[in-house]
PDB file of N, CA and C in Angstrom:
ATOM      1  N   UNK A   1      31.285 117.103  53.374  1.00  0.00           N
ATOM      2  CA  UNK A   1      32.254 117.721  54.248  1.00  0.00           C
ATOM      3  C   UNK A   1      32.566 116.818  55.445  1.00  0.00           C
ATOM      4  N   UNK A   2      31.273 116.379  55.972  1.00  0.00           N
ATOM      5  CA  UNK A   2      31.869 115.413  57.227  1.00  0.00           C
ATOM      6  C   UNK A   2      32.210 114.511  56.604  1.00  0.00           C
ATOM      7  N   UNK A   3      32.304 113.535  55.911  1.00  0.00           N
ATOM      8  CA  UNK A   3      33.002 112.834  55.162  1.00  0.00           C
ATOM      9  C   UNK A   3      34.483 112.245  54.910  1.00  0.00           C
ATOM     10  N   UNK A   4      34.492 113.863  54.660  1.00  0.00           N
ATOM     11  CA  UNK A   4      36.092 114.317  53.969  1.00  0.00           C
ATOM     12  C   UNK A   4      36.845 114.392  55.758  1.00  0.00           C
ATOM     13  N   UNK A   5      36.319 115.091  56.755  1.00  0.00           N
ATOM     14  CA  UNK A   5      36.810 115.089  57.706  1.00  0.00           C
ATOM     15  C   UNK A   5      37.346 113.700  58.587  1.00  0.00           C
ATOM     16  N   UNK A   6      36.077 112.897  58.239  1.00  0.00           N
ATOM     17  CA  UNK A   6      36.324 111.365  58.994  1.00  0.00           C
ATOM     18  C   UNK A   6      37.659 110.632  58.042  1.00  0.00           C
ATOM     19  N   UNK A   7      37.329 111.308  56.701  1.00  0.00           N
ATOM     20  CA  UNK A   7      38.576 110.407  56.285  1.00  0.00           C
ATOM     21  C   UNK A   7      39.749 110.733  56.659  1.00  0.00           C
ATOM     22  N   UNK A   8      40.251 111.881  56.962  1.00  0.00           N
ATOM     23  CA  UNK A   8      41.220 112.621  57.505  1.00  0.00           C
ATOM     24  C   UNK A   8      41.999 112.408  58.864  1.00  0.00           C
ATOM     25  N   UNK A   9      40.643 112.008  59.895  1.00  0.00           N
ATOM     26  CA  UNK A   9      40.657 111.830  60.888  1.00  0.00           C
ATOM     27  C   UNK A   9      40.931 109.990  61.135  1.00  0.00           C
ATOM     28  N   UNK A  10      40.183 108.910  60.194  1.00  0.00           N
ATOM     29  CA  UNK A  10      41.010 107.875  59.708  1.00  0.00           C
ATOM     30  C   UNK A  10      41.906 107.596  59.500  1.00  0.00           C
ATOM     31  N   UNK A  11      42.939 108.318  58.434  1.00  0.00           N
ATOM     32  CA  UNK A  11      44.224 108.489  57.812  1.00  0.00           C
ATOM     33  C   UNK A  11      44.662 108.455  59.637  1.00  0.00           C
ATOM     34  N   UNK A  12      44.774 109.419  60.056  1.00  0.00           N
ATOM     35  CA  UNK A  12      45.703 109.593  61.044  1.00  0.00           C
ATOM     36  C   UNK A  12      46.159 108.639  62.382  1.00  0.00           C
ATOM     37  N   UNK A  13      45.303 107.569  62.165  1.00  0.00           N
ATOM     38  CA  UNK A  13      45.519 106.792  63.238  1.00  0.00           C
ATOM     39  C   UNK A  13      46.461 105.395  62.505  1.00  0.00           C
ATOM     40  N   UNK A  14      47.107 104.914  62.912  1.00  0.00           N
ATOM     41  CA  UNK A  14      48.115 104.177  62.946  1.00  0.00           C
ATOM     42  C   UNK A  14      48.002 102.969  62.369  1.00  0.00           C
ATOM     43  N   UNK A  15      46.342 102.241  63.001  1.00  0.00           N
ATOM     44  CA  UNK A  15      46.118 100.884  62.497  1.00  0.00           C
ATOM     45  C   UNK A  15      45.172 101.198  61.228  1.00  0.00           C
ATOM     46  N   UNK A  16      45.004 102.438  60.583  1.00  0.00           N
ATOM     47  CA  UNK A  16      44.507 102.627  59.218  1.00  0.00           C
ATOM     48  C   UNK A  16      45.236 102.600  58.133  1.00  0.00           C
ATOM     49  N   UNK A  17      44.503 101.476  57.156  1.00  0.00           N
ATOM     50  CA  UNK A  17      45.361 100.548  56.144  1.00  0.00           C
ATOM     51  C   UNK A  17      44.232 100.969  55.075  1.00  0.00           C
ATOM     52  N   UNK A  18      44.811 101.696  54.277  1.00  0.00           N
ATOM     53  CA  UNK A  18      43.927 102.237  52.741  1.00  0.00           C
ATOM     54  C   UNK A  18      43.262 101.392  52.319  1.00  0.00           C
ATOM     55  N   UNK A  19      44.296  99.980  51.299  1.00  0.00           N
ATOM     56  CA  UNK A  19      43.774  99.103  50.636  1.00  0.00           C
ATOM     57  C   UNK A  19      43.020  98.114  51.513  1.00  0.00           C
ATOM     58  N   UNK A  20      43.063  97.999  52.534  1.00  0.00           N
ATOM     59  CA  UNK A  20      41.984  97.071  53.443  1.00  0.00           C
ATOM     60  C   UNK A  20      40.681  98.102  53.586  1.00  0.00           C
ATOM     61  N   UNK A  21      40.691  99.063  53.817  1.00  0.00           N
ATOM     62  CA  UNK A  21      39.372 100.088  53.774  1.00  0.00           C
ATOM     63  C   UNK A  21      38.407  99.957  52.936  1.00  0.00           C
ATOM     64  N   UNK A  22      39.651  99.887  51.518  1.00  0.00           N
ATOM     65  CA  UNK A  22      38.724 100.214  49.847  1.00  0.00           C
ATOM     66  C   UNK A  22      37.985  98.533  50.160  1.00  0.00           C
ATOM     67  N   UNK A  23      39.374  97.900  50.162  1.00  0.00           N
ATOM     68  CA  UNK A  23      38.158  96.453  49.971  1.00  0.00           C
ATOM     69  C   UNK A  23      37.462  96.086  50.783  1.00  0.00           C
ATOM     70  N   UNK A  24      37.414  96.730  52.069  1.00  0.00           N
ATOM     71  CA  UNK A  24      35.715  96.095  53.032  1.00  0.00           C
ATOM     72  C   UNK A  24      34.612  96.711  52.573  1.00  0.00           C
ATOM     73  N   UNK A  25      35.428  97.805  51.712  1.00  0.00           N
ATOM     74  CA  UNK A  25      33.877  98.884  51.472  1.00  0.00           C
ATOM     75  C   UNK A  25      33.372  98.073  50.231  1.00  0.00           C
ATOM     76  N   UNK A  26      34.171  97.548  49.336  1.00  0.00           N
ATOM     77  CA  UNK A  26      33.513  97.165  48.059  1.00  0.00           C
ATOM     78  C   UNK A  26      32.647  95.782  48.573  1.00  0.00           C
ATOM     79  N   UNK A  27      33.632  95.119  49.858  1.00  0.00           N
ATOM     80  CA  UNK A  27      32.689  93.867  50.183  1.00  0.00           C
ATOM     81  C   UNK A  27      31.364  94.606  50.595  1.00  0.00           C
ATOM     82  N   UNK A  28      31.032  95.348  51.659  1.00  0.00           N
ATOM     83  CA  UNK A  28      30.262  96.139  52.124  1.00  0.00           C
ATOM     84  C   UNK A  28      29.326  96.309  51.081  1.00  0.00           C
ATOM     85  N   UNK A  29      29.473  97.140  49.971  1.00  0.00           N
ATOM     86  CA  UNK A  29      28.919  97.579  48.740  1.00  0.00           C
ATOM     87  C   UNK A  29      28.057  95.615  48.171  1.00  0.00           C
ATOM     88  N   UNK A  30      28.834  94.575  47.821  1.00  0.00           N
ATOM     89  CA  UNK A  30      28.349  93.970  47.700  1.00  0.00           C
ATOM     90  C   UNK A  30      27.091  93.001  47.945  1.00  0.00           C
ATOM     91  N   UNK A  31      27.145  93.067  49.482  1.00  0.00           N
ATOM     92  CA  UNK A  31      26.780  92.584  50.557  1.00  0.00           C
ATOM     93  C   UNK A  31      25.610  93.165  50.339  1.00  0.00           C
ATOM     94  N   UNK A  32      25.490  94.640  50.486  1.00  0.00           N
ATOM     95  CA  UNK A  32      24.355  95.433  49.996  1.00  0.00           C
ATOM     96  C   UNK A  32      23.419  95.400  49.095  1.00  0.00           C
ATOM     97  N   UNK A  33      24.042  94.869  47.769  1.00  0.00           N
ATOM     98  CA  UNK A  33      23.420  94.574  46.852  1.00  0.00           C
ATOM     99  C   UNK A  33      22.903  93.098  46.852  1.00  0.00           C
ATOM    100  N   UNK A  34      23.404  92.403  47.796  1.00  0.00           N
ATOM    101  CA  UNK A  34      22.732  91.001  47.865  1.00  0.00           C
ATOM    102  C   UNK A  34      21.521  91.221  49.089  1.00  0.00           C
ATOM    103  N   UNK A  35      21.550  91.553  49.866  1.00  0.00           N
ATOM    104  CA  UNK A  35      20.099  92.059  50.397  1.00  0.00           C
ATOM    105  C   UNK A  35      19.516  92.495  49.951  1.00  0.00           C
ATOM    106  N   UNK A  36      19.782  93.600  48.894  1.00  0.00           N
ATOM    107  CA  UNK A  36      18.629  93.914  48.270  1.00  0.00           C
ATOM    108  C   UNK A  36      17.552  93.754  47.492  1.00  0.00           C
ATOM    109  N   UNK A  37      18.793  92.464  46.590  1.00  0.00           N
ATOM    110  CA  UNK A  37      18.047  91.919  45.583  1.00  0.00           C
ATOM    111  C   UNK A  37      18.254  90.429  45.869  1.00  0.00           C
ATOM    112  N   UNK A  38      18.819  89.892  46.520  1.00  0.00           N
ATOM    113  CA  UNK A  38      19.173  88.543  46.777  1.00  0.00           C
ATOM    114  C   UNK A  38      20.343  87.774  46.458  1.00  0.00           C
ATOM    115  N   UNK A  39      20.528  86.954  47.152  1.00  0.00           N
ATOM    116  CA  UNK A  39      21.656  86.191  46.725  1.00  0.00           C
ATOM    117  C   UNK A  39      21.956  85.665  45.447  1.00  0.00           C
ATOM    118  N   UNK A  40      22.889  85.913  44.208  1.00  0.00           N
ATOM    119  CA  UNK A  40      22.865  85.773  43.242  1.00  0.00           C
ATOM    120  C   UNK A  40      22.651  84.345  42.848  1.00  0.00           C
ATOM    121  N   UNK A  41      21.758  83.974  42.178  1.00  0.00           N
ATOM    122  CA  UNK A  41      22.143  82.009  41.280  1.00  0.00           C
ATOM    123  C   UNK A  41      22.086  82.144  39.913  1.00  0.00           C
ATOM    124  N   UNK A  42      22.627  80.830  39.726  1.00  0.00           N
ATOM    125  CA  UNK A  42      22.315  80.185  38.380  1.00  0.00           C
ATOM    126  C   UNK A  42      21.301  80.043  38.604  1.00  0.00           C
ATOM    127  N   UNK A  43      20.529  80.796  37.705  1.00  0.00           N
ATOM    128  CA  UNK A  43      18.985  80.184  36.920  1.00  0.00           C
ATOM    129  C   UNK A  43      18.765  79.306  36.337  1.00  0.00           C
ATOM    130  N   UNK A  44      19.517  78.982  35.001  1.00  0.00           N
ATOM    131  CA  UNK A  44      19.751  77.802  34.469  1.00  0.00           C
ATOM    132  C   UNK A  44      20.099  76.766  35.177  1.00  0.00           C
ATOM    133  N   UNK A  45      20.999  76.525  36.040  1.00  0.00           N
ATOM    134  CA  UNK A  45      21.082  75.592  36.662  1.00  0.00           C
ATOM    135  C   UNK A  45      20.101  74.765  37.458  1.00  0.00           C
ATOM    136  N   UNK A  46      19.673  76.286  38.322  1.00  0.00           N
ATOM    137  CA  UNK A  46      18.511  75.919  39.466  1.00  0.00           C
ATOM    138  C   UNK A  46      17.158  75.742  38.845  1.00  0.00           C
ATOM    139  N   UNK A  47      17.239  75.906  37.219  1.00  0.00           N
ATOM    140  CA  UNK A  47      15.907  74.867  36.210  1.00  0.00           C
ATOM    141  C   UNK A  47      16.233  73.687  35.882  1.00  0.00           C
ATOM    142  N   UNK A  48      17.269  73.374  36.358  1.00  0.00           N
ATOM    143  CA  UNK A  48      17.650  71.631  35.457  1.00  0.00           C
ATOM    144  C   UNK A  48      17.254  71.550  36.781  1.00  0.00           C
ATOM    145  N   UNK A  49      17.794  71.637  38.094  1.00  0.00           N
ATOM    146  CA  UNK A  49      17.889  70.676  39.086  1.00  0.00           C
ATOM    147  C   UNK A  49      16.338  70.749  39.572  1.00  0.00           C
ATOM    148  N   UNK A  50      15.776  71.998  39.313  1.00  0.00           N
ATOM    149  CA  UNK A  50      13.926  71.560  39.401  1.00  0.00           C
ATOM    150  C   UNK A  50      13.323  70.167  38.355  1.00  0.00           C
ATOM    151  N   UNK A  51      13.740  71.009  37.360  1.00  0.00           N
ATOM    152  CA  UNK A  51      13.051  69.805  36.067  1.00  0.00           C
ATOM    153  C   UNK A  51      13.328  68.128  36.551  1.00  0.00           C
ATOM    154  N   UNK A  52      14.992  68.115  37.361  1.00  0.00           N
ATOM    155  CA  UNK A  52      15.147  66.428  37.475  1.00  0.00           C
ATOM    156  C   UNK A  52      15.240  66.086  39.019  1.00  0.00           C
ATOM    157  N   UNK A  53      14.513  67.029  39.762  1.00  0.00           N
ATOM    158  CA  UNK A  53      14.581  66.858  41.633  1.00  0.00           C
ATOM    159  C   UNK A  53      14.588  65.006  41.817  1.00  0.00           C
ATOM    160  N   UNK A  54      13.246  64.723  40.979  1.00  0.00           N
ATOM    161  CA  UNK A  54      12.791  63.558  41.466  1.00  0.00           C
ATOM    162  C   UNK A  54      13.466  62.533  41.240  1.00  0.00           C
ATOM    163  N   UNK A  55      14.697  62.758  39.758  1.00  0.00           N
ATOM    164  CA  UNK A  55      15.056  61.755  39.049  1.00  0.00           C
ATOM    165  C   UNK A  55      16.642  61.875  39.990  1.00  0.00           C
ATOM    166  N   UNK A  56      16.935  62.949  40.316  1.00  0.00           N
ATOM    167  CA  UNK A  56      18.112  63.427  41.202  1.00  0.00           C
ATOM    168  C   UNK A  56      18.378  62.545  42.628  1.00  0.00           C
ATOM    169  N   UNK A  57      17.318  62.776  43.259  1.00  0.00           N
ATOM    170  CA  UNK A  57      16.568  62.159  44.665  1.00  0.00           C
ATOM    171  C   UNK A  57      17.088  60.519  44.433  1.00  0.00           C
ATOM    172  N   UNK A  58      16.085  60.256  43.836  1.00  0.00           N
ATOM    173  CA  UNK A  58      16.131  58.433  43.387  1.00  0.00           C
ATOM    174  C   UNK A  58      17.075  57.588  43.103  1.00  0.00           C
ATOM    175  N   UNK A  59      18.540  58.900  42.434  1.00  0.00           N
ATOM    176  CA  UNK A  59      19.522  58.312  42.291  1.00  0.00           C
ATOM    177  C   UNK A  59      20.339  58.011  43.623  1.00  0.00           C
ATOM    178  N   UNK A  60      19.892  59.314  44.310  1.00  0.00           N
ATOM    179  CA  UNK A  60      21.034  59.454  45.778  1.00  0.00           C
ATOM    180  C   UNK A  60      20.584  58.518  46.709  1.00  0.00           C
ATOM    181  N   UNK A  61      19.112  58.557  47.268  1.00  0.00           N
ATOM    182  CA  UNK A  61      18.952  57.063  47.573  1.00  0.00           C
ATOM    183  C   UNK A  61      19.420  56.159  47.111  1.00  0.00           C
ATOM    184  N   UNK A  62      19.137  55.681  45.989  1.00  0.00           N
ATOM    185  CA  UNK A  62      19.492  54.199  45.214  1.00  0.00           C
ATOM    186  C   UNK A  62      21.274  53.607  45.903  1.00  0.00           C
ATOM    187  N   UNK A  63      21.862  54.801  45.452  1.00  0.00           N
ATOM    188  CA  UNK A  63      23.343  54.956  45.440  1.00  0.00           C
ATOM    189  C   UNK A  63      23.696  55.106  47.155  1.00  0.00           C
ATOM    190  N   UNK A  64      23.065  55.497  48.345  1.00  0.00           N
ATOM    191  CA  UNK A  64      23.390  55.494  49.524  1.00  0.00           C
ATOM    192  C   UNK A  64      23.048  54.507  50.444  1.00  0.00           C
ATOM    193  N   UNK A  65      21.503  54.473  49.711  1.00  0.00           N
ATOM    194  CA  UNK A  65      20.522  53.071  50.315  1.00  0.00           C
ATOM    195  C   UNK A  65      21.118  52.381  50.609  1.00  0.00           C
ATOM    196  N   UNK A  66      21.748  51.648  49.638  1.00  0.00           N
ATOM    197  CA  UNK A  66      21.941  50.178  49.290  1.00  0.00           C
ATOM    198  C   UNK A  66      23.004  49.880  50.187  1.00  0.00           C
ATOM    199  N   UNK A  67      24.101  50.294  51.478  1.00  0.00           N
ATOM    200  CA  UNK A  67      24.460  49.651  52.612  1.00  0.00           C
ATOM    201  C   UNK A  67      23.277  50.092  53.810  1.00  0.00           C
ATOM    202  N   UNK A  68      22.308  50.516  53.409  1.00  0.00           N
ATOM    203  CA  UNK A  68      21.329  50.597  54.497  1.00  0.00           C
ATOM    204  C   UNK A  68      19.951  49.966  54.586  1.00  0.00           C
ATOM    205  N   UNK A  69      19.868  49.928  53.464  1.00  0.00           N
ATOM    206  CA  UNK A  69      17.759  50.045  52.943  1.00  0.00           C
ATOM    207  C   UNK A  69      16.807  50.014  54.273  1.00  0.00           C
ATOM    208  N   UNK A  70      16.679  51.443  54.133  1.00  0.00           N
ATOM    209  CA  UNK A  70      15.972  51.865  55.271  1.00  0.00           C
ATOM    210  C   UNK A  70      14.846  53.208  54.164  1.00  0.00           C
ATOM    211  N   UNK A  71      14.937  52.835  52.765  1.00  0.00           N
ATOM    212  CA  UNK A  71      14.481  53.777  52.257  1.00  0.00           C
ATOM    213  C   UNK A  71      13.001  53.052  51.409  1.00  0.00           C
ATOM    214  N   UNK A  72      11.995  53.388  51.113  1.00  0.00           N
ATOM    215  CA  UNK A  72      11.145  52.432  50.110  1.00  0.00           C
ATOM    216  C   UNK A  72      11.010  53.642  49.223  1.00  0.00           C
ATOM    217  N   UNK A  73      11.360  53.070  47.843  1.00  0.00           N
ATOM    218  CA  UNK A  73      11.108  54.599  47.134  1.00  0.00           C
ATOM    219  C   UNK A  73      12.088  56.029  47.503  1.00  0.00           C
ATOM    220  N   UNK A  74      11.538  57.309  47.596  1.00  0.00           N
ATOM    221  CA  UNK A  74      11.775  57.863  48.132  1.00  0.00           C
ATOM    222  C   UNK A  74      11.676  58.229  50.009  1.00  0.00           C
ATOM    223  N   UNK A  75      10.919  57.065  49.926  1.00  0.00           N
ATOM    224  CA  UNK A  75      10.362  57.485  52.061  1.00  0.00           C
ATOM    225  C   UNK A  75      11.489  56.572  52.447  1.00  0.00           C
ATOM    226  N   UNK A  76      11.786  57.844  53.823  1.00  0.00           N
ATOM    227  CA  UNK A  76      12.307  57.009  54.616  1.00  0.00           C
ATOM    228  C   UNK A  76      11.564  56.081  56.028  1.00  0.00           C
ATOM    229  N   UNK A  77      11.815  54.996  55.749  1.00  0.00           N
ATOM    230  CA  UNK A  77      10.971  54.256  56.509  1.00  0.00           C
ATOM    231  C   UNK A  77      11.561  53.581  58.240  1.00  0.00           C
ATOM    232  N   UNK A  78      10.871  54.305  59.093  1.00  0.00           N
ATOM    233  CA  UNK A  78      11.457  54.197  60.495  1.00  0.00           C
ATOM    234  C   UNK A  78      11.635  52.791  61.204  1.00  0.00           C
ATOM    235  N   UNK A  79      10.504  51.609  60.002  1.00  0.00           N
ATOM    236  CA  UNK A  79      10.686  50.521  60.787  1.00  0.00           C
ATOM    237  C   UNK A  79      12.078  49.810  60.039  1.00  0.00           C
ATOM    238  N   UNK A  80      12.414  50.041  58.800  1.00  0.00           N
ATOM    239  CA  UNK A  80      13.767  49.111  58.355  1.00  0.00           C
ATOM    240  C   UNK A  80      14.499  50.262  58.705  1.00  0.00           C
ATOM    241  N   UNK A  81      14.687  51.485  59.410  1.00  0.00           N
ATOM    242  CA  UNK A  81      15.919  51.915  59.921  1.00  0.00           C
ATOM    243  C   UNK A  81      15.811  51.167  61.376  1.00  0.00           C
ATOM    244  N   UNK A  82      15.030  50.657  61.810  1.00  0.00           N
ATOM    245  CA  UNK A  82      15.211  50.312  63.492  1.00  0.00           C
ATOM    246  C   UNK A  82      15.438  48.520  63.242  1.00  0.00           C
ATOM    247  N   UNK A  83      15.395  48.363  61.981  1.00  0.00           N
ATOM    248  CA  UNK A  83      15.712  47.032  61.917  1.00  0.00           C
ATOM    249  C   UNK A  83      17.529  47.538  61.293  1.00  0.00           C
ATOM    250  N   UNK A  84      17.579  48.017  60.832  1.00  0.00           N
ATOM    251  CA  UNK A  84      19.138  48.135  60.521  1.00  0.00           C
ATOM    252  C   UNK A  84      19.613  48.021  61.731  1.00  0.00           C
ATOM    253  N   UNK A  85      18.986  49.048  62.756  1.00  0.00           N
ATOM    254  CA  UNK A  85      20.170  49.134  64.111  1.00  0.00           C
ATOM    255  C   UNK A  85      19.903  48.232  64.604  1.00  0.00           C
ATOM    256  N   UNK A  86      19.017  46.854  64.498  1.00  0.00           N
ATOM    257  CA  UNK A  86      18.859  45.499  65.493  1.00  0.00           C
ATOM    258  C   UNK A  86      19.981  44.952  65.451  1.00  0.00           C
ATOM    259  N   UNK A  87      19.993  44.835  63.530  1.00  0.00           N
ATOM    260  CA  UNK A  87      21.033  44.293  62.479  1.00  0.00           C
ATOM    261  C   UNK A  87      22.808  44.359  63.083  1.00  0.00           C
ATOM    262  N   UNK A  88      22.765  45.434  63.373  1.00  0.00           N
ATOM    263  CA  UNK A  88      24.370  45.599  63.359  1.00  0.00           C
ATOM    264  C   UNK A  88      24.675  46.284  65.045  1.00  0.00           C
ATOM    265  N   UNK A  89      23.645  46.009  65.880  1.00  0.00           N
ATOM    266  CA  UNK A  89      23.503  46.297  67.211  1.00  0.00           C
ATOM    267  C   UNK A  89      23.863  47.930  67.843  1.00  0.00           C
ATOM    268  N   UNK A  90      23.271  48.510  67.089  1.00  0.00           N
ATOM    269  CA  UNK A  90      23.407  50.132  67.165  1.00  0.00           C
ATOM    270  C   UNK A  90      22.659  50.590  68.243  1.00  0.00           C
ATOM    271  N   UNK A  91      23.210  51.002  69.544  1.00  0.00           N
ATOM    272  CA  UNK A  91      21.876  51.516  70.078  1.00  0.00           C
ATOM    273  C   UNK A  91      21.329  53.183  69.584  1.00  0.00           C
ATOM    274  N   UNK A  92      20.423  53.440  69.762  1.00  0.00           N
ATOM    275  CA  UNK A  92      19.954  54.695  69.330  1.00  0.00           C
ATOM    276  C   UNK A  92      18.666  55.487  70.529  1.00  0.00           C
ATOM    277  N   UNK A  93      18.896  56.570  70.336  1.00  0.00           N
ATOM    278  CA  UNK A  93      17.693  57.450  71.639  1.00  0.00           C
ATOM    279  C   UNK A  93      16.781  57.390  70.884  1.00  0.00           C
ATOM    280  N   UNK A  94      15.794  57.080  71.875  1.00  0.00           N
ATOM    281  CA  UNK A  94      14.296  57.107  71.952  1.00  0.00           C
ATOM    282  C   UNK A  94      13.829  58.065  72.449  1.00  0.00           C
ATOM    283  N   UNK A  95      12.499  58.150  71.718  1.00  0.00           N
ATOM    284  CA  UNK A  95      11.551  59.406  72.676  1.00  0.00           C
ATOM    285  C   UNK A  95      10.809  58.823  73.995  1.00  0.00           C
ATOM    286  N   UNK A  96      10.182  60.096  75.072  1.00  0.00           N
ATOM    287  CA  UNK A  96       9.735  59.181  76.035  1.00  0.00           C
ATOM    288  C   UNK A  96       8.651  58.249  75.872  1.00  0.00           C
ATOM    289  N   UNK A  97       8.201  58.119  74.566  1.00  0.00           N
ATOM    290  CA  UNK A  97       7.022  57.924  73.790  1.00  0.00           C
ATOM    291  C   UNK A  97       7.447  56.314  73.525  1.00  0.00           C
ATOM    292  N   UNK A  98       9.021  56.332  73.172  1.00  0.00           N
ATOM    293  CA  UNK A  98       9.363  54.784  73.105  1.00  0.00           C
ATOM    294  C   UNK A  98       9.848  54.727  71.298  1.00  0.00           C
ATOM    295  N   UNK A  99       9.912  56.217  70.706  1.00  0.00           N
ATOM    296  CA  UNK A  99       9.473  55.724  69.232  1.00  0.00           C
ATOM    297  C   UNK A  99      11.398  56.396  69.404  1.00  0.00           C
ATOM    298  N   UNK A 100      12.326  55.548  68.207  1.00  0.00           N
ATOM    299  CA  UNK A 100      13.730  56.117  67.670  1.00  0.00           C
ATOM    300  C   UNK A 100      13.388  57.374  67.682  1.00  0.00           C
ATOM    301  N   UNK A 101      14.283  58.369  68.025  1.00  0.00           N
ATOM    302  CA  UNK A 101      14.639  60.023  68.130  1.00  0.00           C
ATOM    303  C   UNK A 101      15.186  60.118  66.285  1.00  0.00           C
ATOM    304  N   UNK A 102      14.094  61.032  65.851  1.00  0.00           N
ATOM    305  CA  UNK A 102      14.976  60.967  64.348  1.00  0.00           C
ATOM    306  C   UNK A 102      15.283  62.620  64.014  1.00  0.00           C
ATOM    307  N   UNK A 103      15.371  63.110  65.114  1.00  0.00           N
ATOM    308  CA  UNK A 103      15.642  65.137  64.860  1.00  0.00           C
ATOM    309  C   UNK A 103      16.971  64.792  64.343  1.00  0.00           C
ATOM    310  N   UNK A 104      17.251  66.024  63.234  1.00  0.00           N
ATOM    311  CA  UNK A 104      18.363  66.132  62.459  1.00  0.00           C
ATOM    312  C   UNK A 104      19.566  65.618  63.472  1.00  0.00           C
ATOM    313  N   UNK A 105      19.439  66.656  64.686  1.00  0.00           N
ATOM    314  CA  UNK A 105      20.634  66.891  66.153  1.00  0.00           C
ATOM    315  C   UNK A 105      21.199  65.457  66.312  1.00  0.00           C
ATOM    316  N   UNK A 106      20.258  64.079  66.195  1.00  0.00           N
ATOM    317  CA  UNK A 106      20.707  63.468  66.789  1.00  0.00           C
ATOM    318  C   UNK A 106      21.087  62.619  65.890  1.00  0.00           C
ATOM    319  N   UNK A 107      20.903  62.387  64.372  1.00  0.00           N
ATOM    320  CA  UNK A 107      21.807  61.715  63.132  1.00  0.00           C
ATOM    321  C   UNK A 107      23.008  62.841  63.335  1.00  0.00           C
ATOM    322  N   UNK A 108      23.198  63.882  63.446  1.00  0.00           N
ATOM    323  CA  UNK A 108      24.550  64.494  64.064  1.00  0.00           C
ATOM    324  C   UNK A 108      25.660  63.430  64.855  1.00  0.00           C
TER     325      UNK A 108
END
């Protein structure tokens, strides 16, 4: 019953738009169901990209490295990134410690 009244009382105001209602509610409805149970994935997918993380990784280095090599393997290594920036005269922040600043914020 209160329900039926609010919808009534909805209808009557001016900036109430039906088909925008139905579809926030179904987003709404959705939204719901992804909290509850989680954000939907590929499973299959998100098993290949487990099964080949490492072989995945190795490529994207290999393939990004190589105008930088600041990488050995998979590590990234802080002394050939501070030789890159000698290299091409980059200055970069330091901690008060004296060591390159490497927080995400500041490759930003």
């Amino acid at each position: 019953m209160a329900t039926a009244e609010l919808f009534k009382k909805m209808t009557a105001l001016n900036e109430f738009h039906l088909p925008t209602a139905l579809f926030r509610g179904k987003y709404m409805e959705a939204i719901a169901l992804m909290e509850h149970y989680g954000i939907p994935i590929d499973i299959e997918t998100l098993m290949i990209l487990k099964e080949n993380w490492l072989q995945i990784q190795e490529r994207l280095i290999k393939e990004i490295d190589k105008d930088y090599g600041v990488y050995d393997g998979t590590t990234f290594k802080r002394t050939k990134f501070e030789q890159y920036l000698i290299n091409n005269n980059i200055s970069w922040v330091r901690t008060k410690e004296g060591y390159l600043e490497l927080k995400d914020e500041t490759f930003k």
